[in-house]
Protein backbone atom coordinates (compact mmCIF):
# COMPACT_ATOMS: atom_id res chain seq x y z
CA UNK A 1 117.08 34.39 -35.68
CA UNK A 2 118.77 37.33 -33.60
CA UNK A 3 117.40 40.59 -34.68
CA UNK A 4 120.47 42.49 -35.18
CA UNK A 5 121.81 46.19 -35.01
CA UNK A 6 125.42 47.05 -37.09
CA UNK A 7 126.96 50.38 -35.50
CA UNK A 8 129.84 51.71 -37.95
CA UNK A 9 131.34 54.35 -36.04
CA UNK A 10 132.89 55.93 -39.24
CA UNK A 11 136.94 56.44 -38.90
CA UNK A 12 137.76 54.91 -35.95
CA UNK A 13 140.68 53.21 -34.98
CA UNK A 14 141.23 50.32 -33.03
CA UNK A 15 143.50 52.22 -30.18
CA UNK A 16 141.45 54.78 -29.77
CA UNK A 17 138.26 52.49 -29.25
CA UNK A 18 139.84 50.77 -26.66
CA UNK A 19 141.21 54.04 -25.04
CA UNK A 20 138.17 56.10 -25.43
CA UNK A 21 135.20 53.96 -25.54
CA UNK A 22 134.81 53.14 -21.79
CA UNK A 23 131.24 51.61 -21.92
CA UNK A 24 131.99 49.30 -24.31
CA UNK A 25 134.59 48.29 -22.67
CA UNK A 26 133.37 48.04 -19.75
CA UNK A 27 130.93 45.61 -21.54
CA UNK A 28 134.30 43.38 -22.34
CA UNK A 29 135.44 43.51 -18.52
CA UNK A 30 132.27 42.12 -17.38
CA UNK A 31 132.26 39.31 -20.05
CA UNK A 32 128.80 40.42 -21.57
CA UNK A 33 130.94 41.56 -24.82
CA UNK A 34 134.17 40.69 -26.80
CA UNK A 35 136.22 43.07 -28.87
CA UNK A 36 138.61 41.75 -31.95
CA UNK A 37 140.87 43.84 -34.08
CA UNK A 38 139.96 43.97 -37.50
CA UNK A 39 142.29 44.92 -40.36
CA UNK A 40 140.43 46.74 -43.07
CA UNK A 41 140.73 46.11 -46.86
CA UNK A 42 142.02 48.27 -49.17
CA UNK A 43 141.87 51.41 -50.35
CA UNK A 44 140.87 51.92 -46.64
CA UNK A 45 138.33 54.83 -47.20
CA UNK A 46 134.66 54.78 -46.79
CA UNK A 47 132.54 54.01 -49.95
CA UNK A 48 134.16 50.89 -51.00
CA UNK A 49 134.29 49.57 -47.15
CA UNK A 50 131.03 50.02 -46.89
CA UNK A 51 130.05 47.87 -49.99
CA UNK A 52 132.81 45.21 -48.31
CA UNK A 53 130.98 45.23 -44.87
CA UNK A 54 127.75 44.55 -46.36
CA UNK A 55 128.60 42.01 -49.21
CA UNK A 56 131.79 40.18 -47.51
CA UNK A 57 134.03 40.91 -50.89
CA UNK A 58 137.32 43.50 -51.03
CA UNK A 59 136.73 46.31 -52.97
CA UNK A 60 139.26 45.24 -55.83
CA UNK A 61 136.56 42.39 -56.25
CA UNK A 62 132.96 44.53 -55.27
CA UNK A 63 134.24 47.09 -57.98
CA UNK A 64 133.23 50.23 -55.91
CA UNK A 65 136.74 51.37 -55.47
CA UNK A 66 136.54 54.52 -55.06
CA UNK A 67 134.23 57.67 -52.88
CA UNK A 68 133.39 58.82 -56.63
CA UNK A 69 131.75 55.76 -58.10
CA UNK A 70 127.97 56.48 -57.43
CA UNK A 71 125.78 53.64 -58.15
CA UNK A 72 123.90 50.68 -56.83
CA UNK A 73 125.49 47.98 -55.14
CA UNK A 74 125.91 44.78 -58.03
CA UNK A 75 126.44 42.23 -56.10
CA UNK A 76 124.77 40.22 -53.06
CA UNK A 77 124.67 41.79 -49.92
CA UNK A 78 123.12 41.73 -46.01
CA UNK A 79 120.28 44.51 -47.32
CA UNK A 80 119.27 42.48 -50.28
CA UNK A 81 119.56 39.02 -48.70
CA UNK A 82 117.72 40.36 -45.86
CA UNK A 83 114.82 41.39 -47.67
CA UNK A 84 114.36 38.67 -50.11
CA UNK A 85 114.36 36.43 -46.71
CA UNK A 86 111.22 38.34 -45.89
CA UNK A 87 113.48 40.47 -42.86
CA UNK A 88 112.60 44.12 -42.18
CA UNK A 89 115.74 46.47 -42.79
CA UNK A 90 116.16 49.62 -41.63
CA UNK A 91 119.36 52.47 -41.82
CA UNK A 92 120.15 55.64 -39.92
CA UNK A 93 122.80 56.58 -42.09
CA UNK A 94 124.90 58.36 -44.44
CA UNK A 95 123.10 59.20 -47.79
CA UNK A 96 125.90 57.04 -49.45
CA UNK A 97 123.89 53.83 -47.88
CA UNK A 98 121.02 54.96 -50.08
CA UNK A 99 122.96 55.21 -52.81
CA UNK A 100 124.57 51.74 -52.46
CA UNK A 101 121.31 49.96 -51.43
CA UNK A 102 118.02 52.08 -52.67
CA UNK A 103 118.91 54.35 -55.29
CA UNK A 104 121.58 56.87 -56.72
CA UNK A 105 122.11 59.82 -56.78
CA UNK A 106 120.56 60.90 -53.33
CA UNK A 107 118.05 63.56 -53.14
CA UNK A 108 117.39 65.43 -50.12
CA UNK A 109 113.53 64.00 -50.90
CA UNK A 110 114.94 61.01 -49.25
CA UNK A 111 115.85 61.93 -45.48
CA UNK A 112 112.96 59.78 -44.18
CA UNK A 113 111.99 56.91 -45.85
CA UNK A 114 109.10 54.02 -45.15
CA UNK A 115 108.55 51.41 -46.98
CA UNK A 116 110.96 52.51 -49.83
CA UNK A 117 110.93 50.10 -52.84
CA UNK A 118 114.35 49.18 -52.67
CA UNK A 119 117.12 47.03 -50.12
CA UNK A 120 116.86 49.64 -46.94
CA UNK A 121 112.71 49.61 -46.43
CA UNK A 122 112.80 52.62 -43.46
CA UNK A 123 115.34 55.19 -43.28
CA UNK A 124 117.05 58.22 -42.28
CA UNK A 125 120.06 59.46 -44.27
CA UNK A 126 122.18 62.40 -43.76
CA UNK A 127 124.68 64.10 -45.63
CA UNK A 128 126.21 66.53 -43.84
CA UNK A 129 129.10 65.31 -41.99
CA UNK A 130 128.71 67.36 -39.34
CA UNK A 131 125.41 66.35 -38.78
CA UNK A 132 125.14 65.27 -34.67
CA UNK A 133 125.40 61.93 -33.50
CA UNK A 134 123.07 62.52 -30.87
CA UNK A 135 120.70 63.43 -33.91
CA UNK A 136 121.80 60.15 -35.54
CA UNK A 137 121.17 57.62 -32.84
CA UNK A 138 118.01 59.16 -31.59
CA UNK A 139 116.94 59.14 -35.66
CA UNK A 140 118.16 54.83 -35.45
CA UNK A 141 116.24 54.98 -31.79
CA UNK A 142 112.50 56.04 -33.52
CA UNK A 143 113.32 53.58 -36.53
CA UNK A 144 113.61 51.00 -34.01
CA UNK A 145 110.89 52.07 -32.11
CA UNK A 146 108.01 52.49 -35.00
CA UNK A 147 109.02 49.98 -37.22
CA UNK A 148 111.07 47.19 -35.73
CA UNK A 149 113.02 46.37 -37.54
CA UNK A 150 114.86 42.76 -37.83
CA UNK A 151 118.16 44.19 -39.35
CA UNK A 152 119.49 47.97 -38.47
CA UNK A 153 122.29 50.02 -39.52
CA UNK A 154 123.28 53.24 -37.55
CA UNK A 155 126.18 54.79 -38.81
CA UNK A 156 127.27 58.28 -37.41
CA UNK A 157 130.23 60.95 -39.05
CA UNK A 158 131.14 62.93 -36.34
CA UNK A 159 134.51 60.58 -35.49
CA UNK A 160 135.80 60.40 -38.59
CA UNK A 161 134.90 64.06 -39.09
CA UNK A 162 136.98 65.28 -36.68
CA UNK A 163 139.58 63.02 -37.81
CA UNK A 164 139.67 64.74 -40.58
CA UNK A 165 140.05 68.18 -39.25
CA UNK A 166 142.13 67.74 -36.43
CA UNK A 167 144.19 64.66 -36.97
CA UNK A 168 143.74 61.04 -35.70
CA UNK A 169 146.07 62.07 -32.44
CA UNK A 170 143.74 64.88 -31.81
CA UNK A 171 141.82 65.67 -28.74
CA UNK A 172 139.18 66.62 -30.82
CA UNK A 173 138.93 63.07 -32.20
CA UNK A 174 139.31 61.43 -29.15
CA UNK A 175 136.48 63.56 -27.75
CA UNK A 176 134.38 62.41 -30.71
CA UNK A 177 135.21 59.22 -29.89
CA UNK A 178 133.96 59.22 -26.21
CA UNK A 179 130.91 61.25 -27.26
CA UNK A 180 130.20 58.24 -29.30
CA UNK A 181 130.79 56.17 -26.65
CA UNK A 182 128.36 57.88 -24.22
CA UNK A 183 125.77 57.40 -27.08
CA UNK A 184 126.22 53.85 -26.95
CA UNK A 185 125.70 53.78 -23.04
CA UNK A 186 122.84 55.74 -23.12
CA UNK A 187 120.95 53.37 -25.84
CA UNK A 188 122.73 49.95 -25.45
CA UNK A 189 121.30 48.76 -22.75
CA UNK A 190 117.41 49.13 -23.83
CA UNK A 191 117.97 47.70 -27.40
CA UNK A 192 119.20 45.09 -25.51
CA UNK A 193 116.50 44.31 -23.30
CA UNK A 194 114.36 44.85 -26.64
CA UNK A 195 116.19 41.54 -27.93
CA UNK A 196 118.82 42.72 -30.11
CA UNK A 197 122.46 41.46 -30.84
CA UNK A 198 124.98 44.36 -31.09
CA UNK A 199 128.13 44.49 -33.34
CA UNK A 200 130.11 47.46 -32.60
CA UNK A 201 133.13 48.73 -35.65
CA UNK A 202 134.48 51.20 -38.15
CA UNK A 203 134.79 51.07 -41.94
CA UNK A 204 138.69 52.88 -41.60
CA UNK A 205 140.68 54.37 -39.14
CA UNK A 206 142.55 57.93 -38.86
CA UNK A 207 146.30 58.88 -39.84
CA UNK A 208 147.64 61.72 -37.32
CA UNK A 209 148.07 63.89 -40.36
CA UNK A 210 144.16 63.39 -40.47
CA UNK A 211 143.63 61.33 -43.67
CA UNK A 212 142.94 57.54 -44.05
CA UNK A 213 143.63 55.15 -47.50
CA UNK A 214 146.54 52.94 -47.16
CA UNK A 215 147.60 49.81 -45.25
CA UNK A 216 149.45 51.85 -42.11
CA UNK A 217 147.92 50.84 -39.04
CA UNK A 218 146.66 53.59 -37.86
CA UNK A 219 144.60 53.84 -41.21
CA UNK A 220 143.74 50.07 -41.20
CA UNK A 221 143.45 48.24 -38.00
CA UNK A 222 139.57 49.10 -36.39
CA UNK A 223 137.40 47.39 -33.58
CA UNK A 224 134.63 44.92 -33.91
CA UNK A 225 132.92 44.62 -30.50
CA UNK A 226 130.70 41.86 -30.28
CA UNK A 227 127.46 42.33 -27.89
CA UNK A 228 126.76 40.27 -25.67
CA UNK A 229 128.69 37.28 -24.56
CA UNK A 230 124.87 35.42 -24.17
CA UNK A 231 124.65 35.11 -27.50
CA UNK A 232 128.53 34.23 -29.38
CA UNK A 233 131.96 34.32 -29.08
CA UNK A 234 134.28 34.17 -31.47
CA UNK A 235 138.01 32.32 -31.60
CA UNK A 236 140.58 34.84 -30.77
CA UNK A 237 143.16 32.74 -32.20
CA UNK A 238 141.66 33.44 -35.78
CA UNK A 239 140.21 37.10 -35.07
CA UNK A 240 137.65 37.88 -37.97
CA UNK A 241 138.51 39.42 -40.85
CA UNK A 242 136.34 42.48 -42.55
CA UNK A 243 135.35 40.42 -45.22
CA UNK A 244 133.58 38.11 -43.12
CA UNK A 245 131.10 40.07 -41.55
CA UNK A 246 128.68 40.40 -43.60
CA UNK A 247 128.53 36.71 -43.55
CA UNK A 248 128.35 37.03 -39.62
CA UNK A 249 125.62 39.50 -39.65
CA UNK A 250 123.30 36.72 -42.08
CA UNK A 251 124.12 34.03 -39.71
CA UNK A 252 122.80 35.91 -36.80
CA UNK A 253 119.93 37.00 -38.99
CA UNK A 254 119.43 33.22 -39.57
CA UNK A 255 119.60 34.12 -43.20
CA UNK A 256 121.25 31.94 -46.16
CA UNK A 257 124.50 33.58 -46.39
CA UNK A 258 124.63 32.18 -50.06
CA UNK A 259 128.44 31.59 -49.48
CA UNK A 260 129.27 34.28 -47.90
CA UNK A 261 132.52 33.88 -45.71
CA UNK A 262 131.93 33.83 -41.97
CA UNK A 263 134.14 34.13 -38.66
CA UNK A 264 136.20 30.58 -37.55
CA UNK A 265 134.48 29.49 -34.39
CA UNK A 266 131.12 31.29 -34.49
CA UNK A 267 129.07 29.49 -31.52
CA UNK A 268 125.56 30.43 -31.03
CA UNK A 269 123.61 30.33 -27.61
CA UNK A 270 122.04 26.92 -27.35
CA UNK A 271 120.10 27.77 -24.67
């Protein structure tokens, strides 16, 4: 098993990753990580890619197609396999994880959570998009820390926030972006040496007009950065698609994927 943390840096796109996110890719030019480009389903907005990261089905098939459908997830998913496998799962997230995973609607009673009866055991969940990602990944940090966990989500706002308000050709959301990517310098390198495997995307990108949804690429074409090159590679000839990482995440969990699609040429350490 490879204790594994998911980062979903909400709303970003794949060319400004690679422009803005020097650390990581830094990680790349030393051969340590990989990065793929990932084309997101559709409608390319956040609810319903969330429920396709985590269960490895299209929206269109998931049935949460839409921000405004508020319930539980229905289907299988890396939360709920995880913990019937006996795993310890953990979020620093959006309140819309709740929702999906724990229990909807959200109440603010639910910021921190330990030992919650439902998918995410240990949890902090935000819901104001503005709220820091400096808050966020030091929130993710003491979840790792005080309960370690064997599968974590941290998922900040601020990206696709500024997306939003400025437009994906902004400065503003480029400067989100390397904020981000600072974050990730500044914490990468000890939840590595803790033991963890790193994957690195978005849910969406960011139109220029500052809106996301369709199939145009700036809308649907995101990162997946892969950390570290110790521990898989993947077959650039047949980059992974989104529907296939929650499949990816089980298999490094060491988890039954219970069909679950996964990446073509997955190849684990056999060191």
């Amino acid at each position: 098993m490879n204790r594994t943390i998911f980062i979903l840096l909400d709303g970003l796109r794949y060319a400004t990753a690679r422009d803005c996110l020097g650390y990581m890719e830094g990680l790349v030019a030393a051969a340590e990580a990989q990065v793929y480009e990932v084309r997101s389903e559709l409608p390319s907005i956040s609810r319903p890619l969330y429920e396709t990261l985590m269960s490895g089905l299209p929206p269109v098939a998931h049935g949460i197609t839409s921000n405004a459908i508020v319930r539980r997830s229905r289907v299988d998913n890396v939360f709920a396999l995880a913990t019937k496998a006996g795993l310890v799962t953990a979020a620093a997230a959006y309140h819309w994880y709740f929702e999906l995973y724990n229990q909807a609607p959200f109440s603010p009673e639910f910021r921190h959570v330990e030992d919650f009866p439902g998918e995410i055991r240990h949890g902090s969940f935000y819901w104001d998009d503005r709220y820091p990602d400096s808050h966020l990944f030091a929130d993710a940090d003491m979840l790792l820390r005080r309960r370690n966990p064997d599968f974590l989500l941290l998922h900040p706002m601020n990206i696709d926030d500024e997306g939003h308000k400025h437009g994906g050709a902004s400065r503003e959301y480029r400067d989100a972006a390397r904020n981000a990517g600072d974050l990730l310098a500044r914490y990468l390198p000890s939840w590595r040496e803790a033991g963890y495997t790193v994957l690195v995307t978005s849910d969406h990108g960011m139109s220029d007009d500052g809106n996301h949804g369709g199939p145009h690429e700036t809308e649907a074409r995101v990162p997946l950065y892969t950390i570290g090159g110790d521990v898989f590679t993947l077959d650039t000839a047949a980059p992974p698609k989104q529907t296939e990482i929650a499949g990816l995440i089980c298999s490094l969990l060491g988890i039954d994927t219970h069909g679950l699609p996964v990446p073509d040429g997955l190849l684990r350490n056999k060191a």
